[in-house]
C-alpha atoms as a PDB file:
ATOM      1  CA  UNK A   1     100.654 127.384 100.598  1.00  0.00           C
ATOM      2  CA  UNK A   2      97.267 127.633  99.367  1.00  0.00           C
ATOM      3  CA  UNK A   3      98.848 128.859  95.896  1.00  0.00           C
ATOM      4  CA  UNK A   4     101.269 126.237  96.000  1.00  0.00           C
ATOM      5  CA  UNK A   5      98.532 124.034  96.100  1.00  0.00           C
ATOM      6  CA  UNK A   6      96.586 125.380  93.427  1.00  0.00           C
ATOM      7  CA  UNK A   7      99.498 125.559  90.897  1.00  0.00           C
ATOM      8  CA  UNK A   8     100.375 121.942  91.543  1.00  0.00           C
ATOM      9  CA  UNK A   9      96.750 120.915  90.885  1.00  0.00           C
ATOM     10  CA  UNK A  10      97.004 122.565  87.487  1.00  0.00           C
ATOM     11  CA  UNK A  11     100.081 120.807  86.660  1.00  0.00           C
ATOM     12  CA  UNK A  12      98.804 117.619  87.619  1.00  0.00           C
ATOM     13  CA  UNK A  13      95.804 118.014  85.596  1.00  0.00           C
ATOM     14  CA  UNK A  14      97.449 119.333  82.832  1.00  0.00           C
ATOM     15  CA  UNK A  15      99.982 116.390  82.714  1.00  0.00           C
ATOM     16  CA  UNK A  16      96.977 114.048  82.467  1.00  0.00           C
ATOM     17  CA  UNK A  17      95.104 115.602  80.076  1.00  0.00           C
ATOM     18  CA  UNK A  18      95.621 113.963  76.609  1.00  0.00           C
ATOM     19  CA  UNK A  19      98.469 114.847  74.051  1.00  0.00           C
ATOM     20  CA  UNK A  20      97.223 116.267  70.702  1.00  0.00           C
ATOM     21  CA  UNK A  21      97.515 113.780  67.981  1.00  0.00           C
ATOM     22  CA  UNK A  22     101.312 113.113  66.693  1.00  0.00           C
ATOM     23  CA  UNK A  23      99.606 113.262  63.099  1.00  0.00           C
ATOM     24  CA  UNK A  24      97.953 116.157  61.765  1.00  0.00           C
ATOM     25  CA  UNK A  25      93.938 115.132  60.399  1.00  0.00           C
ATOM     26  CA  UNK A  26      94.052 113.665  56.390  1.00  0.00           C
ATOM     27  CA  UNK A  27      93.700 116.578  53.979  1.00  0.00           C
ATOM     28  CA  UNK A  28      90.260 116.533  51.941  1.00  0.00           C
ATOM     29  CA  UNK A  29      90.561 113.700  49.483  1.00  0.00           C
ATOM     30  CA  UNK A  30      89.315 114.466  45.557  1.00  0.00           C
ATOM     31  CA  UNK A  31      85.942 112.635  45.212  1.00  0.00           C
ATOM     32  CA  UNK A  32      84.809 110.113  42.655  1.00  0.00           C
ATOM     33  CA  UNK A  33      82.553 112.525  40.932  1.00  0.00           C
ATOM     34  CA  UNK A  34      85.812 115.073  40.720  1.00  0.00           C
ATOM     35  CA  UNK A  35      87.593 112.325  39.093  1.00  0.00           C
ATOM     36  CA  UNK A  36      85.436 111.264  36.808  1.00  0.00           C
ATOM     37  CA  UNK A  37      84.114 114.603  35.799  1.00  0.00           C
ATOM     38  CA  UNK A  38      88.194 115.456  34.778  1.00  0.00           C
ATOM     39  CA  UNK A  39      88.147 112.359  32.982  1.00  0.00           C
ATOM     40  CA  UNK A  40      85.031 113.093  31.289  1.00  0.00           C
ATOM     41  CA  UNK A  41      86.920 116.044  29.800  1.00  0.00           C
ATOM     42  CA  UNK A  42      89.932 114.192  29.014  1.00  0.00           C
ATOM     43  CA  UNK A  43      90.982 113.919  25.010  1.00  0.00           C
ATOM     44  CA  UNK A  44      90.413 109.976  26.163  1.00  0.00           C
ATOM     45  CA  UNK A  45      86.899 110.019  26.698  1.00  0.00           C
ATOM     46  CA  UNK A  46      85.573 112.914  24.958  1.00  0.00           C
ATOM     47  CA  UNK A  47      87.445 112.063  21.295  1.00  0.00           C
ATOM     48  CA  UNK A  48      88.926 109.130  21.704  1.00  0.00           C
ATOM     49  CA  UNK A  49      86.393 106.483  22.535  1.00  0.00           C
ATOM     50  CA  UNK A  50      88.218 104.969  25.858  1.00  0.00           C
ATOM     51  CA  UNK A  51      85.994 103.910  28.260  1.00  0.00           C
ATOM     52  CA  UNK A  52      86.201 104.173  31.913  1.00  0.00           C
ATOM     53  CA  UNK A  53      86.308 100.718  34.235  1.00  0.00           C
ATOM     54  CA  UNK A  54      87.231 102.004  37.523  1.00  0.00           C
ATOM     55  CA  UNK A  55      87.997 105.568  38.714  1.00  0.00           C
ATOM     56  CA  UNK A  56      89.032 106.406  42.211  1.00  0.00           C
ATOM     57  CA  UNK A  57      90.114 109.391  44.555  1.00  0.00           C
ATOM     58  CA  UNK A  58      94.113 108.296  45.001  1.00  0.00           C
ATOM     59  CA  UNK A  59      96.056 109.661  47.624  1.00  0.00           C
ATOM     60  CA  UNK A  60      95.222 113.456  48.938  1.00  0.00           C
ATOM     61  CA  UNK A  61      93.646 115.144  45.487  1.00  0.00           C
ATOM     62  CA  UNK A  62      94.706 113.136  43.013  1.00  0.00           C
ATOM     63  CA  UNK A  63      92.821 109.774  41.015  1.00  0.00           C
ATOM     64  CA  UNK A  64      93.361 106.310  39.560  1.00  0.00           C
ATOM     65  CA  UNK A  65      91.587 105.082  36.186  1.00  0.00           C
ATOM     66  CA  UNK A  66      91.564 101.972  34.470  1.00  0.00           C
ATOM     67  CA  UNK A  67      89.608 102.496  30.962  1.00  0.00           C
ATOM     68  CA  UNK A  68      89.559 100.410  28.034  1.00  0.00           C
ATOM     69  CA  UNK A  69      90.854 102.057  24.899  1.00  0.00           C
ATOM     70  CA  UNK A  70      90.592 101.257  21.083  1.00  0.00           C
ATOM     71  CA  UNK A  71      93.999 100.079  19.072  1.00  0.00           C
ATOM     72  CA  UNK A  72      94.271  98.071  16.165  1.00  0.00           C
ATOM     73  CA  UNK A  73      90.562  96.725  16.212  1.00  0.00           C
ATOM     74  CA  UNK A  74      91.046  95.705  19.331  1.00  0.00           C
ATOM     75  CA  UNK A  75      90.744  97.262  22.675  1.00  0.00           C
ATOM     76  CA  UNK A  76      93.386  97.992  25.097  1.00  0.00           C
ATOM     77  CA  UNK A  77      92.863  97.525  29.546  1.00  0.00           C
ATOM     78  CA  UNK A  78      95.267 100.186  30.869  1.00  0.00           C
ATOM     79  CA  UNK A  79      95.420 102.184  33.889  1.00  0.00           C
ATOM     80  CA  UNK A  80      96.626 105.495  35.193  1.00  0.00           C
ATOM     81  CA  UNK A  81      97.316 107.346  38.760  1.00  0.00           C
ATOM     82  CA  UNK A  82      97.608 110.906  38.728  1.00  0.00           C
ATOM     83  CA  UNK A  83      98.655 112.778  42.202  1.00  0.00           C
ATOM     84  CA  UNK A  84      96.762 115.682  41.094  1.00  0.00           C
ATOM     85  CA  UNK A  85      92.809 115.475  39.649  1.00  0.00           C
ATOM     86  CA  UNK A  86      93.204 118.110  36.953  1.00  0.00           C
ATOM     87  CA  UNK A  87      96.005 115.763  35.245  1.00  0.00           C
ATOM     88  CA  UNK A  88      93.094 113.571  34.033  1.00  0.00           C
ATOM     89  CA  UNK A  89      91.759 116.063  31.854  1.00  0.00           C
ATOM     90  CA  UNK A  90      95.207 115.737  30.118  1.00  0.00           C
ATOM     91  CA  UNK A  91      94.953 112.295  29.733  1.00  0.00           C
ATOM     92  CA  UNK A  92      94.638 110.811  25.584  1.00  0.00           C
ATOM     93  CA  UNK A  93      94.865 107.309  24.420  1.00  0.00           C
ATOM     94  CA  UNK A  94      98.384 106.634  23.220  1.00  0.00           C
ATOM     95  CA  UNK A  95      98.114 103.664  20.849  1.00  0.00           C
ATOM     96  CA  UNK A  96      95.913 102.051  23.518  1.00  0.00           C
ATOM     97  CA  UNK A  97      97.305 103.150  26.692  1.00  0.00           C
ATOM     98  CA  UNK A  98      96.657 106.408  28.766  1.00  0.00           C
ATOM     99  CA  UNK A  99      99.288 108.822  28.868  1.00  0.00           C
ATOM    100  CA  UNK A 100      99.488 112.674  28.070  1.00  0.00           C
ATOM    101  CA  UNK A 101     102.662 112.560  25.829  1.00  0.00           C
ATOM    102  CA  UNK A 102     101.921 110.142  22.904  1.00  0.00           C
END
């Protein structure tokens, strides 16, 4: 009886103990100083005179950039999301917009 007891009280107790979370924690988001150091490395902003507005962490390692590029004696506002950080070091100004494949 005593074990009954006892074996009831631990289901009971484990039946109100809480659930684990339905959603697993967020992975490490990229920083802003990640992003902006890949951009700093970028054809973009090293040769190619565009310079950076906004940069963000975007998602769970990538980064979004707005930067204002030169074209046609002008400049150019354009923006670009990349799911992974290291795609920013890729980035070049394509006739005034960011992109890698001009």
């Amino acid at each position: 009886m005593n074990k009954t007891i006892l074996a009831l009280s631990l289901l009971l107790t484990a039946l109100a103990s809480p659930a684990a979370p339905a959603n697993p924690p967020e992975a490490p988001r990229a920083t802003v100083q990640e992003c902006r150091a890949y951009w700093n490395i970028s054809p973009a902003a090293s040769s190619q005179r565009c310079v950076v507005q906004t940069i963000s962490p975007f998602g769970p390692d990538g980064c979004t950039v707005t930067a204002n590029c030169p074209y046609n004696g002008g400049w150019v506002t354009s923006g670009m999301t990349v799911h992974d950080k290291w795609e920013l070091g890729k980035l070049k100004n394509c006739s005034g917009r960011l992109g890698t494949d001009c």
